[in-house]
Protein backbone atom coordinates (compact mmCIF):
# COMPACT_ATOMS: atom_id res chain seq x y z
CA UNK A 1 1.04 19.01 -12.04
CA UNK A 2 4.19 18.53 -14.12
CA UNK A 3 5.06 15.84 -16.51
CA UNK A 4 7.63 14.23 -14.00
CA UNK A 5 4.98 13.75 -11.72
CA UNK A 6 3.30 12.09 -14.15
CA UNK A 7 5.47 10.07 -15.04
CA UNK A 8 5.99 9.43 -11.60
CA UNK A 9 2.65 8.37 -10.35
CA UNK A 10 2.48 6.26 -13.65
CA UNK A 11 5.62 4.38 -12.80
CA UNK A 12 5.01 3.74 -9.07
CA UNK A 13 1.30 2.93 -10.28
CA UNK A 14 2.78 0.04 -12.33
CA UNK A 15 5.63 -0.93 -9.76
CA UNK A 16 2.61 -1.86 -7.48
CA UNK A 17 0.88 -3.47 -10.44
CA UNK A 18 4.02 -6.18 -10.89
CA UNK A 19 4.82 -6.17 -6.91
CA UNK A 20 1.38 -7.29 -6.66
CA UNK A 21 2.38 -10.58 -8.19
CA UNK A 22 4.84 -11.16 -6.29
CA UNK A 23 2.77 -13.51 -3.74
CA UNK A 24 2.74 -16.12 -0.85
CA UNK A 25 0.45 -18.69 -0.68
CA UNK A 26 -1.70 -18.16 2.87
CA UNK A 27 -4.86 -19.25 3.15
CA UNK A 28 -7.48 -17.12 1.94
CA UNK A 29 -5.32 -13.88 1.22
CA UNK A 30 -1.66 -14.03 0.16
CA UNK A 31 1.06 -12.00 1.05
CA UNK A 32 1.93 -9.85 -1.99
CA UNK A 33 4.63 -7.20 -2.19
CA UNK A 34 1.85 -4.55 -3.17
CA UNK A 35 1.77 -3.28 0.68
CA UNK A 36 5.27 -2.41 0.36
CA UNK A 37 5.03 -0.87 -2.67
CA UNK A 38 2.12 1.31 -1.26
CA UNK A 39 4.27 2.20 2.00
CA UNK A 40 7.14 3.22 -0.73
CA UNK A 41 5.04 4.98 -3.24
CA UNK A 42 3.39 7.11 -0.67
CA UNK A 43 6.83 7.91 1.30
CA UNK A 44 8.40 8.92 -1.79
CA UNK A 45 5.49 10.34 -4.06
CA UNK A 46 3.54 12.18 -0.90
CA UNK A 47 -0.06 12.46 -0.29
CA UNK A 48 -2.04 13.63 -3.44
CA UNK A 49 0.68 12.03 -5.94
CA UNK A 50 0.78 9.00 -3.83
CA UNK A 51 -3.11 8.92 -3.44
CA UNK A 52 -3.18 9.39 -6.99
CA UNK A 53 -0.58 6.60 -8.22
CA UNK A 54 -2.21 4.06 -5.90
CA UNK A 55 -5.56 4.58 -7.07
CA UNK A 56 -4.59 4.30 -10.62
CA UNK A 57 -3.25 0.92 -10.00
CA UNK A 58 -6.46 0.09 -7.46
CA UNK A 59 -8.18 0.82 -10.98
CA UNK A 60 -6.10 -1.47 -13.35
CA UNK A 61 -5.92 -3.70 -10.39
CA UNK A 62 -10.25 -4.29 -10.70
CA UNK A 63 -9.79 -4.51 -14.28
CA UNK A 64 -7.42 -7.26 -14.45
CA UNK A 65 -9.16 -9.32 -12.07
CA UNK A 66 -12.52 -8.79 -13.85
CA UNK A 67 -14.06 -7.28 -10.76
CA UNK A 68 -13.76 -6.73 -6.65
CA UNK A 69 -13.50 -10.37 -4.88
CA UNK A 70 -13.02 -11.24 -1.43
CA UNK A 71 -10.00 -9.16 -1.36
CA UNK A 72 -11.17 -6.24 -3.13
CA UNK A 73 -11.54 -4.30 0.80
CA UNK A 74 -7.55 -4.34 0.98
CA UNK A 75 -7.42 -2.66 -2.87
CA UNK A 76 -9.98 0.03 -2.36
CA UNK A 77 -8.46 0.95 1.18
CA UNK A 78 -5.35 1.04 -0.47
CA UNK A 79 -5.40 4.89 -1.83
CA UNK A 80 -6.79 5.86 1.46
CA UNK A 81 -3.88 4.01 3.60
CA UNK A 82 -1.29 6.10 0.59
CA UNK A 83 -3.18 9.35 1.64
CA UNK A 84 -2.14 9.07 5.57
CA UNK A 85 1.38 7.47 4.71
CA UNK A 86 2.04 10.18 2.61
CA UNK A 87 0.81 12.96 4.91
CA UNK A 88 3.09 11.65 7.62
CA UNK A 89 5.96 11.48 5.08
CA UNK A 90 5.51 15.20 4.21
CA UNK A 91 5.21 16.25 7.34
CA UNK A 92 8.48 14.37 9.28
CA UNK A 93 12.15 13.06 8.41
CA UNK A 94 11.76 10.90 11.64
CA UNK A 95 12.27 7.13 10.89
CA UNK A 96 10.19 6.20 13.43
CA UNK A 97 7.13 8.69 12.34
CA UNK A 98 7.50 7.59 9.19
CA UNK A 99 7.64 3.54 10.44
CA UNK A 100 4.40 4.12 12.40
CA UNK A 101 2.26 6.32 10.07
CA UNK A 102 3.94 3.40 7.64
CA UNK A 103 2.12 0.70 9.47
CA UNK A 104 -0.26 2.42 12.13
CA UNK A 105 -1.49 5.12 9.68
CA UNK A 106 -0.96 3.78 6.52
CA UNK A 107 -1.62 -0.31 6.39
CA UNK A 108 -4.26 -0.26 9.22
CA UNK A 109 -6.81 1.86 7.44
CA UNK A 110 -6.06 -1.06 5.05
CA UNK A 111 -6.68 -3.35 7.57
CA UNK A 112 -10.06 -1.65 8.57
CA UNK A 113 -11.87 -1.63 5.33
CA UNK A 114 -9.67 -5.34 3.80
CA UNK A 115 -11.40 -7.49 7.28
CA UNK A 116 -14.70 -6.90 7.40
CA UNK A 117 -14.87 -6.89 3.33
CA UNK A 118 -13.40 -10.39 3.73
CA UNK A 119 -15.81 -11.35 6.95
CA UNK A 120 -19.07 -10.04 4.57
CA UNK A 121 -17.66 -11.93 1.39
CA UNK A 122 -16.83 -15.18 2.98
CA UNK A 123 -19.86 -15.12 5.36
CA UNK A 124 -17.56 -16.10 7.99
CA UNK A 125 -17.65 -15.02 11.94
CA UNK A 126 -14.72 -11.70 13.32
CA UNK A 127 -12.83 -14.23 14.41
CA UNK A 128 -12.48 -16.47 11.56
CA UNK A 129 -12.08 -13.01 9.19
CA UNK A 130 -9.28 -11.06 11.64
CA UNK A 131 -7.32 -14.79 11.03
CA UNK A 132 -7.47 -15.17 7.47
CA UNK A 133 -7.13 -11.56 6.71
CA UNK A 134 -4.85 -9.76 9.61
CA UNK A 135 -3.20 -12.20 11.35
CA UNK A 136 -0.86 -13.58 8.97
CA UNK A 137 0.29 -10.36 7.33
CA UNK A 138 1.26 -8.57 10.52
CA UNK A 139 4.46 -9.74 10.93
CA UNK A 140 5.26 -8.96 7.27
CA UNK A 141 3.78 -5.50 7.13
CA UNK A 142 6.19 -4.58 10.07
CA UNK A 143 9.14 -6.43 8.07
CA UNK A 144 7.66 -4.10 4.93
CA UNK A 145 7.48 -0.53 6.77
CA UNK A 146 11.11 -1.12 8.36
CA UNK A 147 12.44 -1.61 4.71
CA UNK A 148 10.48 1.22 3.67
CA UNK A 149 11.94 3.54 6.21
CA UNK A 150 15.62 1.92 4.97
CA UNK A 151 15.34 2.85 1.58
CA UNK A 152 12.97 6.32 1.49
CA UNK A 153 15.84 8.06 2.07
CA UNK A 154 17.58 7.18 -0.79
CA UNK A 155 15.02 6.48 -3.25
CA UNK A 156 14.06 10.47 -2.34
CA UNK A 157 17.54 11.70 -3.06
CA UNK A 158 17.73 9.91 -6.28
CA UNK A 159 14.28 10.49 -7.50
CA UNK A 160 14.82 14.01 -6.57
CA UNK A 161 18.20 14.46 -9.22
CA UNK A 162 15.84 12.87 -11.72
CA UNK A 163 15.11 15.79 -14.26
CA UNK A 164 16.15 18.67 -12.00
């Protein structure tokens, strides 16, 4: 691995690490801005960097907050949900690949481990769990992986002239 991706995976690594205080107030889980910066770390960064950058920020992410709580599912799924965003983003230019393997691919894996974490941790019924911990954030993660797909392009060509 070169230094630039390095220096990469430490940057987006810490761009999810401030994004990730960017939050709203919703019941049990708020919406952050660390989902988007997932969607754009793995879009730009690929699978193993992106993998990489998001589990290095799952990791100061646990140490910060002393420990996994109730939404400690959503932060270990994270790296996983990078993995298959990234994979789609290597293998496609398509916008609307890269919107669903965004969202489908990438922030319901998240989804799948983050709701039953939450159901087991509160003690509360599927029901109760898919509200506090899905329904709210759907709407947003679609808003998040159509501004992802508006701005990969970009980020890509400038990241790309950076140390060439």
């Amino acid at each position: 691995m070169k230094t630039k991706d390095l220096v990469l995976i430490g940057l987006f690594a810490a761009l999810t690490l401030v994004l990730s205080y960017v939050r709203i107030p919703v019941g049990q889980v708020p919406i952050t801005l660390q989902s988007l910066a997932v969607m754009v770390t793995a879009s730009i960064l690929g699978s193993r960097k992106g993998f990489l950058s998001i589990l290095v920020y799952s990791i100061i992410w646990v140490v910060i907050a002393g420990g996994l709580n109730h939404t400690g599912g959503y932060i270990v799924a994270f790296p996983i949900g990078a993995f298959i965003i990234g994979l789609v983003s290597e293998r496609t230019e398509s916008r609307i690949a890269l919107f669903l393997g965004n969202l489908l691919g990438g922030i319901g894996i998240v989804y799948l481990v983050g709701v039953p974490w939450l159901k087991v941790w509160l003690g509360v019924d599927w029901a109760t769990a898919i509200a506090y911990g899905a329904i709210p954030f759907i709407l947003w993660d679609i808003l998040k992986a159509s501004v992802t797909v508006l701005i990969i392009p970009r980020l890509k060509d400038i990241i790309s002239h950076i140390g060439a």
